[in-house]
C-alpha atoms as a PDB file:
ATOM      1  CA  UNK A   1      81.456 113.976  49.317  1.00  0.00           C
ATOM      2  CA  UNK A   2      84.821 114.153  48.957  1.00  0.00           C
ATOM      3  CA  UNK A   3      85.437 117.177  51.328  1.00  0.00           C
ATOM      4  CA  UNK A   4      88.866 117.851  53.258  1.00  0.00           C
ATOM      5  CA  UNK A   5      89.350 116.129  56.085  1.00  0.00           C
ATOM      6  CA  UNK A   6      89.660 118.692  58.963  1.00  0.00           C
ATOM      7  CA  UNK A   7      85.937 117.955  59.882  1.00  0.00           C
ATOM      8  CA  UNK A   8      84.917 115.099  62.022  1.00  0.00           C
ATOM      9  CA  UNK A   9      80.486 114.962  62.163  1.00  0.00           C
ATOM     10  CA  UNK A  10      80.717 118.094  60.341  1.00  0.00           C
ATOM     11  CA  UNK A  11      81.174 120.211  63.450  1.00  0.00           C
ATOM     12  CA  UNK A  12      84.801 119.278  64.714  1.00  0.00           C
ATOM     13  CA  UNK A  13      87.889 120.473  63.162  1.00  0.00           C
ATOM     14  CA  UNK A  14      91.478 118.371  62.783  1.00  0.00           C
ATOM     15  CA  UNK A  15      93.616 121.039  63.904  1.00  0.00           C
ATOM     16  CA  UNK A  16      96.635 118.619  64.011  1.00  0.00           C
ATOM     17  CA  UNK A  17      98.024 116.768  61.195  1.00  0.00           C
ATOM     18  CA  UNK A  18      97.174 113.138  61.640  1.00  0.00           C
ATOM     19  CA  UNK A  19     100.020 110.526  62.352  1.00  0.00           C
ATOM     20  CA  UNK A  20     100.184 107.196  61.866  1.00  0.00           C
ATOM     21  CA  UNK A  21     103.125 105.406  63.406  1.00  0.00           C
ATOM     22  CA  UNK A  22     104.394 101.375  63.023  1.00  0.00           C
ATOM     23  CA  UNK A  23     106.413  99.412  65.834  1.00  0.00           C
ATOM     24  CA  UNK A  24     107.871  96.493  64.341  1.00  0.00           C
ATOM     25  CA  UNK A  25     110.309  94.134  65.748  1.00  0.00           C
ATOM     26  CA  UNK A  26     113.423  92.078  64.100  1.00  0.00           C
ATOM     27  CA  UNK A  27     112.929  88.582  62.090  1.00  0.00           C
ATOM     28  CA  UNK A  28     114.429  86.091  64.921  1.00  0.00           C
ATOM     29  CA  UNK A  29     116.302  82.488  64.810  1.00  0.00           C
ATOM     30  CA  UNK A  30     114.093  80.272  66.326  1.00  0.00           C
ATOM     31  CA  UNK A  31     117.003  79.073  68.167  1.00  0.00           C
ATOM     32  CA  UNK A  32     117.435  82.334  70.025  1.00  0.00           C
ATOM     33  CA  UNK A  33     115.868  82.694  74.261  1.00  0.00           C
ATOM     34  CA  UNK A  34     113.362  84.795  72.998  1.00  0.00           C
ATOM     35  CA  UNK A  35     111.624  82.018  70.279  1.00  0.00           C
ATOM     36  CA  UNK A  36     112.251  79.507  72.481  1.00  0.00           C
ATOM     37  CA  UNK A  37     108.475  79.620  74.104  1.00  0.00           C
ATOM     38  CA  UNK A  38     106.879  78.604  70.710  1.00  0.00           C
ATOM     39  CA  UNK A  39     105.168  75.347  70.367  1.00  0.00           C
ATOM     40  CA  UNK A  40     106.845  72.955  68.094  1.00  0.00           C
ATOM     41  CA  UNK A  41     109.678  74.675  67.514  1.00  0.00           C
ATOM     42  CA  UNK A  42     111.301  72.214  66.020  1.00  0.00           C
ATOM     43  CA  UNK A  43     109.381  72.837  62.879  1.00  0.00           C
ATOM     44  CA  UNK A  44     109.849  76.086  62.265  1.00  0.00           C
ATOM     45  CA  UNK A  45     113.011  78.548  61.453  1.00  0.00           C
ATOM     46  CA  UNK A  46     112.238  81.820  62.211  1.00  0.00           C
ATOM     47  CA  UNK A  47     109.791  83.652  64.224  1.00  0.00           C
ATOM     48  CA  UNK A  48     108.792  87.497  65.245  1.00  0.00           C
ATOM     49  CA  UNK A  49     109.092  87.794  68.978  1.00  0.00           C
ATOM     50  CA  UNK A  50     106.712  89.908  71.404  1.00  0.00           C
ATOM     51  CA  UNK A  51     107.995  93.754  71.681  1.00  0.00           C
ATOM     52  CA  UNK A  52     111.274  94.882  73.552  1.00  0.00           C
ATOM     53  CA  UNK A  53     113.690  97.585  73.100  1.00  0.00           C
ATOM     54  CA  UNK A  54     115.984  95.536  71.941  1.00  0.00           C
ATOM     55  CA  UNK A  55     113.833  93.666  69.367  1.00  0.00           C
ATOM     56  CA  UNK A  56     112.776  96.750  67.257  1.00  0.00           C
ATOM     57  CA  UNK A  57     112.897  96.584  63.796  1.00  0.00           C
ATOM     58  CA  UNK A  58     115.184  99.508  62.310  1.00  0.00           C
ATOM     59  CA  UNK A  59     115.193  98.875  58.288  1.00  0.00           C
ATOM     60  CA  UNK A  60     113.562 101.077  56.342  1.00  0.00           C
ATOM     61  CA  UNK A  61     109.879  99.856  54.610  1.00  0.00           C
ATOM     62  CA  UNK A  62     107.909 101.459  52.040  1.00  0.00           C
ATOM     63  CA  UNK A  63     104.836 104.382  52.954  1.00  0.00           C
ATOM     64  CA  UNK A  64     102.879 106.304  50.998  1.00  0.00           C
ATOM     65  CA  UNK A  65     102.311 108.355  48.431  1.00  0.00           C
ATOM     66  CA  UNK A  66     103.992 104.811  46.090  1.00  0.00           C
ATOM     67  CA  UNK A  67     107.650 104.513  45.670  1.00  0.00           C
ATOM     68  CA  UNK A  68     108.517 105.880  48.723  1.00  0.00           C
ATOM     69  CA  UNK A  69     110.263 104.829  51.602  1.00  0.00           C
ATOM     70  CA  UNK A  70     109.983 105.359  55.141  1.00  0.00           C
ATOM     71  CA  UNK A  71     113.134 105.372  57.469  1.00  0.00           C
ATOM     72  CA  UNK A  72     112.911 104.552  61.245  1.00  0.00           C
ATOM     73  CA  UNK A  73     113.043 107.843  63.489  1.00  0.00           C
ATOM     74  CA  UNK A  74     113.427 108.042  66.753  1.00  0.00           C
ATOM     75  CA  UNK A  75     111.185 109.502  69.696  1.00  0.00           C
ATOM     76  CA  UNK A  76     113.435 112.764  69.575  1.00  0.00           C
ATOM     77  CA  UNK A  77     113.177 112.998  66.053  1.00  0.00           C
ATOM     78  CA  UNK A  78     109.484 112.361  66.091  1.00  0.00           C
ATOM     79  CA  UNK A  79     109.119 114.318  69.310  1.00  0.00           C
ATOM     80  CA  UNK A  80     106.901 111.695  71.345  1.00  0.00           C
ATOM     81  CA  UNK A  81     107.197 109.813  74.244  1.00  0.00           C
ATOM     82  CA  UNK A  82     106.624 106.022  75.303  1.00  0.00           C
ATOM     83  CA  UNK A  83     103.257 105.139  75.198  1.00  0.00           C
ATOM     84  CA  UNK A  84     102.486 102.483  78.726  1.00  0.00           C
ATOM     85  CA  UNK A  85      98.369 102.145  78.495  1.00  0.00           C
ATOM     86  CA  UNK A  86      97.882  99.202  75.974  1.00  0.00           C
ATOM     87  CA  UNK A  87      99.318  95.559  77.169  1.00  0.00           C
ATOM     88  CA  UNK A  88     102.613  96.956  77.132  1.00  0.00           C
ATOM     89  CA  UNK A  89     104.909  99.930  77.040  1.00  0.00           C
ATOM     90  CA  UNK A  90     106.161 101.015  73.694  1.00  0.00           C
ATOM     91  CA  UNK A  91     109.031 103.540  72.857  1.00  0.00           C
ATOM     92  CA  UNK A  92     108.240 106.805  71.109  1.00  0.00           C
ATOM     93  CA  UNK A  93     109.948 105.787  68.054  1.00  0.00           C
ATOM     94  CA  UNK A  94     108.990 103.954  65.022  1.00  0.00           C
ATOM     95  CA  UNK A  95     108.088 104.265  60.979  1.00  0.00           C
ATOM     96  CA  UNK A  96     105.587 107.106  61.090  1.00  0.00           C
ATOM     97  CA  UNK A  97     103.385 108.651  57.909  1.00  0.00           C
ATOM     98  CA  UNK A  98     102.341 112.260  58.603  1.00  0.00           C
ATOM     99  CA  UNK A  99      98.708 113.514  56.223  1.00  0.00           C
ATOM    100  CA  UNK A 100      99.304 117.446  55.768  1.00  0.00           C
ATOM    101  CA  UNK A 101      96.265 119.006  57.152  1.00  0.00           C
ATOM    102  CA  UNK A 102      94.634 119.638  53.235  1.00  0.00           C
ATOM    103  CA  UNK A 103      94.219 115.804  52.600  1.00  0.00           C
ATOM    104  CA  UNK A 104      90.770 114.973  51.166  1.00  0.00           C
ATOM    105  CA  UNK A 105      88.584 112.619  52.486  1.00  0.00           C
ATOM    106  CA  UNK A 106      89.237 110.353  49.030  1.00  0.00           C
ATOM    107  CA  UNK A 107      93.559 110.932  49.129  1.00  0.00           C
ATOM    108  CA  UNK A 108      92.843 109.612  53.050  1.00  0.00           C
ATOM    109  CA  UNK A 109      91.061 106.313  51.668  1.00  0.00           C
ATOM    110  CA  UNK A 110      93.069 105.909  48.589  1.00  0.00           C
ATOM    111  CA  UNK A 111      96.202 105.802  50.785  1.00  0.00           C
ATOM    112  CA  UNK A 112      94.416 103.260  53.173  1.00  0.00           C
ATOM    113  CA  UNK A 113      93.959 101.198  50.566  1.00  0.00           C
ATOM    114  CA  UNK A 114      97.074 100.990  49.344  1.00  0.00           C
ATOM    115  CA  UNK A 115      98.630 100.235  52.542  1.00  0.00           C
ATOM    116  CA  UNK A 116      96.312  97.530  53.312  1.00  0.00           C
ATOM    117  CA  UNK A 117      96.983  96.060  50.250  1.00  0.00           C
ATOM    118  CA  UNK A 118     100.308  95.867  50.290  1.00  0.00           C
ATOM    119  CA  UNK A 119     100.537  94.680  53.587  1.00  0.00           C
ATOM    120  CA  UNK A 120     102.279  97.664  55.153  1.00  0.00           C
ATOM    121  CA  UNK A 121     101.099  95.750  58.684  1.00  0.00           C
ATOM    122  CA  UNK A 122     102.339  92.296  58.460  1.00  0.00           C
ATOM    123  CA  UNK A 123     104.037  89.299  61.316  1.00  0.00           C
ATOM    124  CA  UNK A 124     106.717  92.226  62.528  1.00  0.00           C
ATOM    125  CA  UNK A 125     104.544  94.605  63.401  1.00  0.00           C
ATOM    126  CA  UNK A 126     103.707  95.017  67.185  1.00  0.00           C
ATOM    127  CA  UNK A 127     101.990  98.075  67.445  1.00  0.00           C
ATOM    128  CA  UNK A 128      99.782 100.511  65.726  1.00  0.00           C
ATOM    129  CA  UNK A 129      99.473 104.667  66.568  1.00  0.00           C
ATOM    130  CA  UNK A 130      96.850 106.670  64.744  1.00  0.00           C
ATOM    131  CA  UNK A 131      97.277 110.238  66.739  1.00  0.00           C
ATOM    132  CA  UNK A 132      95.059 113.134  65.785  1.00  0.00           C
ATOM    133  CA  UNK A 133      93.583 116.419  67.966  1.00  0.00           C
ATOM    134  CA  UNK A 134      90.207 118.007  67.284  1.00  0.00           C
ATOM    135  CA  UNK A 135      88.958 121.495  67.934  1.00  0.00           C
ATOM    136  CA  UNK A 136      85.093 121.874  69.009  1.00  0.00           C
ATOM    137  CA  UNK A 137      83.943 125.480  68.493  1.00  0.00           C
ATOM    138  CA  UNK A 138      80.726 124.684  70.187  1.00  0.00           C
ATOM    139  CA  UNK A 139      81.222 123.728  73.247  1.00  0.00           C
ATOM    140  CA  UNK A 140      85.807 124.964  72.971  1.00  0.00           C
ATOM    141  CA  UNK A 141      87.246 122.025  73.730  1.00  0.00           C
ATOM    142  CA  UNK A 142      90.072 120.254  72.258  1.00  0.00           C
ATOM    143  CA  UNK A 143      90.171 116.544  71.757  1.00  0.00           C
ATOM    144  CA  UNK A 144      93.320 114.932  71.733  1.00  0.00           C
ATOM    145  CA  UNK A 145      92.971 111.137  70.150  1.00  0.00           C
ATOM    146  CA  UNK A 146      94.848 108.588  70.228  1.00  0.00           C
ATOM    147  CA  UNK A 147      94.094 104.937  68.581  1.00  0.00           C
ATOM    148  CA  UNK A 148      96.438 102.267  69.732  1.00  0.00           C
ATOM    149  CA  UNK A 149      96.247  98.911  67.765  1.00  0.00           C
ATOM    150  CA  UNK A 150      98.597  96.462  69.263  1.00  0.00           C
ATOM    151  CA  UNK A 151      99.891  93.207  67.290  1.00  0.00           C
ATOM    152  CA  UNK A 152     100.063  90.379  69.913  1.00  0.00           C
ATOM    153  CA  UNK A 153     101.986  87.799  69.223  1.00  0.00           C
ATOM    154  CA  UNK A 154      99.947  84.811  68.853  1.00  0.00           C
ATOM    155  CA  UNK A 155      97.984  86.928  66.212  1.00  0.00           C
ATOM    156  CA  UNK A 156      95.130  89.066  68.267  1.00  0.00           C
ATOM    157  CA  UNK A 157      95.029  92.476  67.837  1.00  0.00           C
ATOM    158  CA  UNK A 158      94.346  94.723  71.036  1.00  0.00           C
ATOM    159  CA  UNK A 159      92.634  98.171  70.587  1.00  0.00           C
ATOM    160  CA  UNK A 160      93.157 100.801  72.986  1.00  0.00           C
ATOM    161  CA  UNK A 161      91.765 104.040  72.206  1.00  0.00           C
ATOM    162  CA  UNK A 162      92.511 106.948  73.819  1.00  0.00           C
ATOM    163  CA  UNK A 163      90.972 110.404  74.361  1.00  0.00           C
ATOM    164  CA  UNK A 164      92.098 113.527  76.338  1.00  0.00           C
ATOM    165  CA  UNK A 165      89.758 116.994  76.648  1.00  0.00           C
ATOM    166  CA  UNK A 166      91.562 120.067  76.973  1.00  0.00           C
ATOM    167  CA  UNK A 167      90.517 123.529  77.441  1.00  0.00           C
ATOM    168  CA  UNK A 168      92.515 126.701  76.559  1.00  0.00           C
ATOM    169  CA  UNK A 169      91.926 130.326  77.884  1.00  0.00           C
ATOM    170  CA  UNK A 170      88.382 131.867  78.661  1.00  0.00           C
ATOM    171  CA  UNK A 171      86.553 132.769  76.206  1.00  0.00           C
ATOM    172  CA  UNK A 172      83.354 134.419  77.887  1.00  0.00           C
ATOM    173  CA  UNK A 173      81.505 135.291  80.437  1.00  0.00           C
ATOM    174  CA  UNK A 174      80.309 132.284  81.540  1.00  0.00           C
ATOM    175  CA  UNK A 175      83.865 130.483  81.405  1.00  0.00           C
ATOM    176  CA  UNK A 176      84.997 133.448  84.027  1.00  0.00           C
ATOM    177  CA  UNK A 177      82.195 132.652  86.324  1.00  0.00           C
ATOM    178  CA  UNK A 178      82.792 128.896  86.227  1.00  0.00           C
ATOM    179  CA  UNK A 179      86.575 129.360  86.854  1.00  0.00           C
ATOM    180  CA  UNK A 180      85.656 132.334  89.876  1.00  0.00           C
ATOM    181  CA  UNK A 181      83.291 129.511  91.425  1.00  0.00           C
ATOM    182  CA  UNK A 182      85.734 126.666  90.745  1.00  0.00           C
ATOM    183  CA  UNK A 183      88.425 128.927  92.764  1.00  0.00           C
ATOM    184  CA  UNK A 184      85.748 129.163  95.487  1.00  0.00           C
ATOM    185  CA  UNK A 185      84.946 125.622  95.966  1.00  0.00           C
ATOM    186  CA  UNK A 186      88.641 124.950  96.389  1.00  0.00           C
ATOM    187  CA  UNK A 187      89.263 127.597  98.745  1.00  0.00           C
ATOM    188  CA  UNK A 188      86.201 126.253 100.532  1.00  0.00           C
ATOM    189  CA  UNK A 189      87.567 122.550 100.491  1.00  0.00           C
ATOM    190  CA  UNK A 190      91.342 123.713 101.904  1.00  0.00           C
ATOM    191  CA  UNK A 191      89.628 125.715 105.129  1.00  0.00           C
ATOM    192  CA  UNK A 192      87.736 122.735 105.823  1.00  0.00           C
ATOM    193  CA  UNK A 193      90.379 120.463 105.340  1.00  0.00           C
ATOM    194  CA  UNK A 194      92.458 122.909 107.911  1.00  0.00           C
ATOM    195  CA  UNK A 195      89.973 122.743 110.440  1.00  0.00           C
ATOM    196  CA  UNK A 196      89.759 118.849 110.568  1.00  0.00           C
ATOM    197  CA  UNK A 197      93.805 119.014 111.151  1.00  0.00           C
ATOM    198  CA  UNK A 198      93.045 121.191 114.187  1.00  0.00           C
ATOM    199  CA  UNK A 199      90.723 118.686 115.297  1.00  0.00           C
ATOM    200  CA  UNK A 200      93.059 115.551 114.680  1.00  0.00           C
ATOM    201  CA  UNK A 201      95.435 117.361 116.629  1.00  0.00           C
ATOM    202  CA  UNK A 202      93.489 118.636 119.837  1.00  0.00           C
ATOM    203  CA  UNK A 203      91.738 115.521 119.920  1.00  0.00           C
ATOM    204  CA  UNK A 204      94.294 112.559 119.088  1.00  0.00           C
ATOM    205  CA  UNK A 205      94.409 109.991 115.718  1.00  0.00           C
ATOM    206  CA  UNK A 206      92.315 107.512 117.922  1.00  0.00           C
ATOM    207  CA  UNK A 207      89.618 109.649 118.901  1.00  0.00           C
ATOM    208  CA  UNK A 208      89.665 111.474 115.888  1.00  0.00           C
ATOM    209  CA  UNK A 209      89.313 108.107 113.632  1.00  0.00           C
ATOM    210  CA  UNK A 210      86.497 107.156 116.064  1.00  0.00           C
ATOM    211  CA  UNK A 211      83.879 109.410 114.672  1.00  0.00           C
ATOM    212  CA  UNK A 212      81.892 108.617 111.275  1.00  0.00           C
ATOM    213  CA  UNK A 213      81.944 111.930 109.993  1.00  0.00           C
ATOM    214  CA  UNK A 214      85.327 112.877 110.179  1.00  0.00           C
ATOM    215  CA  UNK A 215      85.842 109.550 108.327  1.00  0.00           C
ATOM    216  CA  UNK A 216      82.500 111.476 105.701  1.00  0.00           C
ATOM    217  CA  UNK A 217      84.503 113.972 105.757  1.00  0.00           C
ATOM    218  CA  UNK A 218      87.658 113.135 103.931  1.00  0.00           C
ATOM    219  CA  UNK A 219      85.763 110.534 101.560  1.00  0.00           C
ATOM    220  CA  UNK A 220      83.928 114.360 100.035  1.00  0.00           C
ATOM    221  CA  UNK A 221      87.538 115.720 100.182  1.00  0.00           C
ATOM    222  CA  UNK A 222      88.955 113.115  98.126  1.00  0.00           C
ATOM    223  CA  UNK A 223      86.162 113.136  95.521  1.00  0.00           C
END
């Protein structure tokens, strides 16, 4: 089936135009400080050091569709922000290949293919971002995803995926009711919490700290 792409299990929708974004750092001496931690070093001339700011690769490299070539942007120009979950923290910037929202499912593997193949990930790259958000009209959610492949080093790649739920305005009923009782249970939570800080202060933090259930108390508060 060679359908768009904007559905994921046939029920989601892509709502965002996926991304795919490259870090890659700068061919070094092997002479230079940051080489220098390489076995036999000796042997060798050149080598691609672990990620800094100051190691990022700026050149342009090729992309897709063929024949054309990607320049570096930066995280203002790409509008995104460092990224500090995987081993480490990467800047917002990089080589990045927007699909417009109409790709089909064969243009997405096609272009796939061709990158593999030509090694558009090779020794300078250090990081991998495939970003992409999902609408569910069943249950009205969107699901923001993020896919982080990172490019150690010493050659292991680190995945680190990525998901965040979001909801957006109430759309029935039921979502009214849930947010009316959701307001309750706060308000609930705050009065209580009020009333143990007039009890911590008529009876004293050592007596107060004394009794097990004030201690039950704020473990329910803070979950």
């Amino acid at each position: 089936d060679d359908g768009a792409i904007d559905f994921v299990l046939e029920v989601n929708i892509v709502v965002q135009a996926p991304r795919l974004r490259q870090v890659r750092v700068q061919k070094r001496d092997a002479a230079e400080p940051e080489c220098r931690t390489v076995p036999r070093i000796d042997q060798i001339e050149s080598c691609f050091p672990a990620y800094s700011d100051a190691n990022q690769a700026t050149e342009p490299i090729f992309g897709w569709p063929p024949g054309r070539m990607i320049e570096y942007a930066s995280s203002g120009q790409l509008n995104t922000a460092w990224y500090g979950t995987g081993i480490l923290a990467y800047d917002g910037g990089g080589y990045a290949l927007d699909f417009p929202l109409n790709t089909t499912r064969g243009e997405m593997v096609q272009a796939m293919q061709y990158l593999s193949r030509n090694r558009w990930t090779d020794a300078q790259t250090r990081a991998l971002f495939f970003d992409f958000t999902m609408y569910n009209p069943m249950q009205r959610f969107f699901l923001s995803c993020r896919l982080l492949f990172e490019f150690l080093p010493y050659g292991r790649i680190h995945a680190v995926p990525s998901f965040r739920v979001m909801r957006i305005g109430l759309d029935s009923n039921r979502d009214y009711a849930v947010f009316f009782l959701d307001g309750v249970t706060y308000c609930m939570i705050l009065y209580y919490m009020s009333k143990d800080f007039q009890t911590y202060r008529f009876l004293g933090g050592v007596r107060y700290w004394q009794s097990k259930w004030h201690w039950l108390n704020w473990i329910i508060y803070s979950i």
